[in-house]
C-alpha atoms as a PDB file:
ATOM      1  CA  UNK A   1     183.677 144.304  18.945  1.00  0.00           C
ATOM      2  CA  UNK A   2     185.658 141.399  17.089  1.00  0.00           C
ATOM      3  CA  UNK A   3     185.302 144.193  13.736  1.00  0.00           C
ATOM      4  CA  UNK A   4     188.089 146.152  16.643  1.00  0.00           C
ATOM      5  CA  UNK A   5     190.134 143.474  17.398  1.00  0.00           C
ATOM      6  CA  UNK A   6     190.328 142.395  13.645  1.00  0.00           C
ATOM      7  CA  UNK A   7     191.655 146.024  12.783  1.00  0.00           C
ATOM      8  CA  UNK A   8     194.104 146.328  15.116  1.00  0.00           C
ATOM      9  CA  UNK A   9     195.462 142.379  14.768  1.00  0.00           C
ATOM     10  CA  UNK A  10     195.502 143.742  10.303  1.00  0.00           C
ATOM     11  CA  UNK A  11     197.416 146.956  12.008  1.00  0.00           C
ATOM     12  CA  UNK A  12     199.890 145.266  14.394  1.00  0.00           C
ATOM     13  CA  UNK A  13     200.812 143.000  11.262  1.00  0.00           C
ATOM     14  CA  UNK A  14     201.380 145.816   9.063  1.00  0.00           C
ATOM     15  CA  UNK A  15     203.816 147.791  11.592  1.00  0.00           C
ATOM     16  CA  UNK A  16     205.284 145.068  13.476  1.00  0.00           C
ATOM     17  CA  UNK A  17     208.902 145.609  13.830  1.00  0.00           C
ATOM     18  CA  UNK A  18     208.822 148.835  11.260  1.00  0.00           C
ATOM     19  CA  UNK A  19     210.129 151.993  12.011  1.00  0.00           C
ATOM     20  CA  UNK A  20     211.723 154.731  10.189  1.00  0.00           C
ATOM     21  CA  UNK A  21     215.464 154.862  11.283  1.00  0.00           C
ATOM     22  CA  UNK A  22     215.256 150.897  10.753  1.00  0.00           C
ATOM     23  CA  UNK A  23     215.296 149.939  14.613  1.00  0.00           C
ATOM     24  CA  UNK A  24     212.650 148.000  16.190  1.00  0.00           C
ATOM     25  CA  UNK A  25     209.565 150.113  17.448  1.00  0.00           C
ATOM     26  CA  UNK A  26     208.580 150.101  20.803  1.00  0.00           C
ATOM     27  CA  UNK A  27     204.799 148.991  21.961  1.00  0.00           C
ATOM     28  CA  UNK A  28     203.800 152.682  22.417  1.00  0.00           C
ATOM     29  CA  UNK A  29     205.058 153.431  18.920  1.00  0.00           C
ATOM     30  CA  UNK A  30     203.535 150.914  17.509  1.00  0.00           C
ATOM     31  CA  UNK A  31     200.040 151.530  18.258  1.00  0.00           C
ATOM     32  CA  UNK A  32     200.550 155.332  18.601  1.00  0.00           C
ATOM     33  CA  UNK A  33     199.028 155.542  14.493  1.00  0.00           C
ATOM     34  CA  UNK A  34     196.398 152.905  15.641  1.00  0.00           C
ATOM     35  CA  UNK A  35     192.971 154.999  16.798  1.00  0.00           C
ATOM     36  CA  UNK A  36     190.609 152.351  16.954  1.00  0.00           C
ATOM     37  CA  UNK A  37     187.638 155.188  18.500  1.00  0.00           C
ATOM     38  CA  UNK A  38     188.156 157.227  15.425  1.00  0.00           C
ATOM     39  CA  UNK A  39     186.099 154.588  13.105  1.00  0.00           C
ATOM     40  CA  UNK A  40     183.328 153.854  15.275  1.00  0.00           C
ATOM     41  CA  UNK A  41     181.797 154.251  18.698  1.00  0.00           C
ATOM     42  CA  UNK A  42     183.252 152.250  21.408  1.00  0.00           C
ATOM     43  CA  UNK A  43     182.092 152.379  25.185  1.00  0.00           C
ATOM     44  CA  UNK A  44     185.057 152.840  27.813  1.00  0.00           C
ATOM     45  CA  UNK A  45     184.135 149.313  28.997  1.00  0.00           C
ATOM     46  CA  UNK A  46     185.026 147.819  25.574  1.00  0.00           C
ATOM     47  CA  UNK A  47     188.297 149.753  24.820  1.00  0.00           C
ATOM     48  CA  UNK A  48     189.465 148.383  28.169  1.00  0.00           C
ATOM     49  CA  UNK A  49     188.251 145.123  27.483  1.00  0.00           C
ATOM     50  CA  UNK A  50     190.158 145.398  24.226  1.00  0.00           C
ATOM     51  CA  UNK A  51     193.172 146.302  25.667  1.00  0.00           C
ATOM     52  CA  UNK A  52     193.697 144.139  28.766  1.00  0.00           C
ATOM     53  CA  UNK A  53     196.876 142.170  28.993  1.00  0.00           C
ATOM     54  CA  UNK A  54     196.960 138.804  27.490  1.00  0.00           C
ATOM     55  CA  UNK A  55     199.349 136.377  27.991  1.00  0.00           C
ATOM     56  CA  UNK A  56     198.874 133.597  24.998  1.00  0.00           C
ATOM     57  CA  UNK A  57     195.229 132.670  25.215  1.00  0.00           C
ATOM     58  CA  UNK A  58     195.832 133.468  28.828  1.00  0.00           C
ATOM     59  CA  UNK A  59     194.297 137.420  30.542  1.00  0.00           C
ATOM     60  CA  UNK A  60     196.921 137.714  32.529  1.00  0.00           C
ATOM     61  CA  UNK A  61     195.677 139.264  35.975  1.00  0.00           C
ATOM     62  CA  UNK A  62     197.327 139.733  39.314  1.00  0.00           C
ATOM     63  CA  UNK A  63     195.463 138.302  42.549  1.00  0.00           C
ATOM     64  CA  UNK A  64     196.111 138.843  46.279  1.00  0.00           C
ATOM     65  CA  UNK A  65     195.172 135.489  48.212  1.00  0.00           C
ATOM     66  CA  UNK A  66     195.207 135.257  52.178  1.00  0.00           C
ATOM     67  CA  UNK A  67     198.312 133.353  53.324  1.00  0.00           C
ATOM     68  CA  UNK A  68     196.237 130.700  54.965  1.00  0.00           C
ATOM     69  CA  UNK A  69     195.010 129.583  51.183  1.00  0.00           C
ATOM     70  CA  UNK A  70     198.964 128.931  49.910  1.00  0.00           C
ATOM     71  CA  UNK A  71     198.975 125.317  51.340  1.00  0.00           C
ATOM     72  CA  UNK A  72     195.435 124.230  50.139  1.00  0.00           C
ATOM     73  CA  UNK A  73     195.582 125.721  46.837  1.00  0.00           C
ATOM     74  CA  UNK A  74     199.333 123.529  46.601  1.00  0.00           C
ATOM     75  CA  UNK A  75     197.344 120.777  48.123  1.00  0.00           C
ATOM     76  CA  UNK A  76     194.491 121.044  45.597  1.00  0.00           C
ATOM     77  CA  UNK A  77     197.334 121.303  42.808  1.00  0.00           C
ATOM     78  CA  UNK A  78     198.965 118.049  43.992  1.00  0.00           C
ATOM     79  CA  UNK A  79     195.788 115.733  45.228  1.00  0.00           C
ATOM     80  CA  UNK A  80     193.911 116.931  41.611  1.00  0.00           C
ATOM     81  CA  UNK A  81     196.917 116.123  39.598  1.00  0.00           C
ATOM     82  CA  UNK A  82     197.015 119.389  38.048  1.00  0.00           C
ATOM     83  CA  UNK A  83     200.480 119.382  35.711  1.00  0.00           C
ATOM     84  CA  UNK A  84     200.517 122.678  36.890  1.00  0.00           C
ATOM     85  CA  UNK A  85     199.509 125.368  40.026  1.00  0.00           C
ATOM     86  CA  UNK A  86     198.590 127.818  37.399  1.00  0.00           C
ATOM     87  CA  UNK A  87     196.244 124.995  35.770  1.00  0.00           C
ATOM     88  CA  UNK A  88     195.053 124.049  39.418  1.00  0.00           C
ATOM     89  CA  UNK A  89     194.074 128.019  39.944  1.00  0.00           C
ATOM     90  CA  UNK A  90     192.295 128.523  36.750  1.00  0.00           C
ATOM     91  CA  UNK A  91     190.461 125.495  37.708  1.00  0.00           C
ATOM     92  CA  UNK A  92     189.692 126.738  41.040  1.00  0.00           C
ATOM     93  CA  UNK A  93     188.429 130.240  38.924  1.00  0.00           C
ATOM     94  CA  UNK A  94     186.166 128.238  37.132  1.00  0.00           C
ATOM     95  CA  UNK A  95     184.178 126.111  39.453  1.00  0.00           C
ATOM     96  CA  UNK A  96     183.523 129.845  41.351  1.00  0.00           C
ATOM     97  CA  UNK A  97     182.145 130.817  38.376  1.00  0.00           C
ATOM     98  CA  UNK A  98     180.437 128.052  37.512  1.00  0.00           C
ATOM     99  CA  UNK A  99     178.950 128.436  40.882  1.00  0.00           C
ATOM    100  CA  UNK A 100     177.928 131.358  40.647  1.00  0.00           C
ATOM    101  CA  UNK A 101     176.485 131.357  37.398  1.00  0.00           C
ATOM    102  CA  UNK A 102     174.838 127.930  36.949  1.00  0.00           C
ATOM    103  CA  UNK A 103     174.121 127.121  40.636  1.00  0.00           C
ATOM    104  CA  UNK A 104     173.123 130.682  41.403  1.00  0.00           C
ATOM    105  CA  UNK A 105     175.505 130.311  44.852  1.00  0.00           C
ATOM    106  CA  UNK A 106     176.255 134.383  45.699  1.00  0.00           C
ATOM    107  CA  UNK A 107     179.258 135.440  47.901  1.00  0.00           C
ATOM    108  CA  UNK A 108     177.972 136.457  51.716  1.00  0.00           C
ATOM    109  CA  UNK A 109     179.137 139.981  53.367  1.00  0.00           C
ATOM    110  CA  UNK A 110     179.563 140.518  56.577  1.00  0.00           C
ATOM    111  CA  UNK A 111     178.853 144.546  57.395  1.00  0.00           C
ATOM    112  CA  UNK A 112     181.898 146.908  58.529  1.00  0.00           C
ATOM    113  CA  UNK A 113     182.446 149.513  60.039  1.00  0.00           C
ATOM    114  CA  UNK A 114     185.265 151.847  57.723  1.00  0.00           C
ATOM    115  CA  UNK A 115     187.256 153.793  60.369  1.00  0.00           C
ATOM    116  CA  UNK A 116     190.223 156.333  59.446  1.00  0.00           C
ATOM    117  CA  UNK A 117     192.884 158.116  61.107  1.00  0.00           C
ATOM    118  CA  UNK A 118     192.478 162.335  61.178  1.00  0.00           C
ATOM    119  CA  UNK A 119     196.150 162.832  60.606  1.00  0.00           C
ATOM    120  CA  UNK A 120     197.869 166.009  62.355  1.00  0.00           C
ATOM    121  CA  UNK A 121     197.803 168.989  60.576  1.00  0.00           C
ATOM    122  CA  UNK A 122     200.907 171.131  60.332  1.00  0.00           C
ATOM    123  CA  UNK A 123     198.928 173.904  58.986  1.00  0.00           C
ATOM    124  CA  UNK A 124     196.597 174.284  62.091  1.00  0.00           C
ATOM    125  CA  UNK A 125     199.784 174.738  64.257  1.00  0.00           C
ATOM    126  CA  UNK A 126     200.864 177.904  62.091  1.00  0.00           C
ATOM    127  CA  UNK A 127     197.430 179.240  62.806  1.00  0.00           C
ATOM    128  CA  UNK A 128     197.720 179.317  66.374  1.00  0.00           C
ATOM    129  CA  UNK A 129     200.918 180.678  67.305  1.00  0.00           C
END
């Protein structure tokens, strides 16, 4: 896997900022010539791996958090002394996983019931009249 990332960091270098009516190329056109599947076998898993967002040493990911969690996440930001809220979450992150994977604590479900509107169907009305 780090063979992949090594070929495409060699291939960013080579056409960063090159393009052939001079202008600067956009992300699409820059890794348009770079096929990393063509040179070896990579599992779906891995290419997306490969390709996930990262912002500096940072995988940048989007999260939707209950309202009721905004004040004690701030709270655990200001009574740690985090510098920062983003420092306070990835801490946060990392004790769940540390949790889960060295104290072998598992997430509890509650079982649901899915229910779903049947929406009207204009169709059906043509039918009968």
């Amino acid at each position: 896997m780090s063979d992949l990332f090594d070929e495409l960091g060699k291939r960013d270098q080579q056409n960063k900022g090159k393009n052939k009516s001079g202008g600067r190329q956009t992300k699409a056109a820059q890794l348009a010539g770079v096929n990393p599947l063509a040179t070896q076998q990579v599992s779906r898993k891995e290419a997306t791996e490969a390709t996930m967002k990262l912002t500096g040493q940072y995988w940048a990911r989007t999260v939707k958090i209950p309202p009721e969690w905004r004040e004690l996440i701030r709270d655990v930001t200001r009574l740690g002394g985090f510098r920062s809220l983003a420092d306070a979450e990835r801490w946060i992150i990392s004790e769940g996983l540390r949790a889960f994977f060295e104290r072998g604590i598992r997430p509890q479900f509650e079982e649901t019931i899915e229910r779903e509107a049947i929406l009207y169907d204009s169709n059906a009305r043509n039918k009968i009249f």
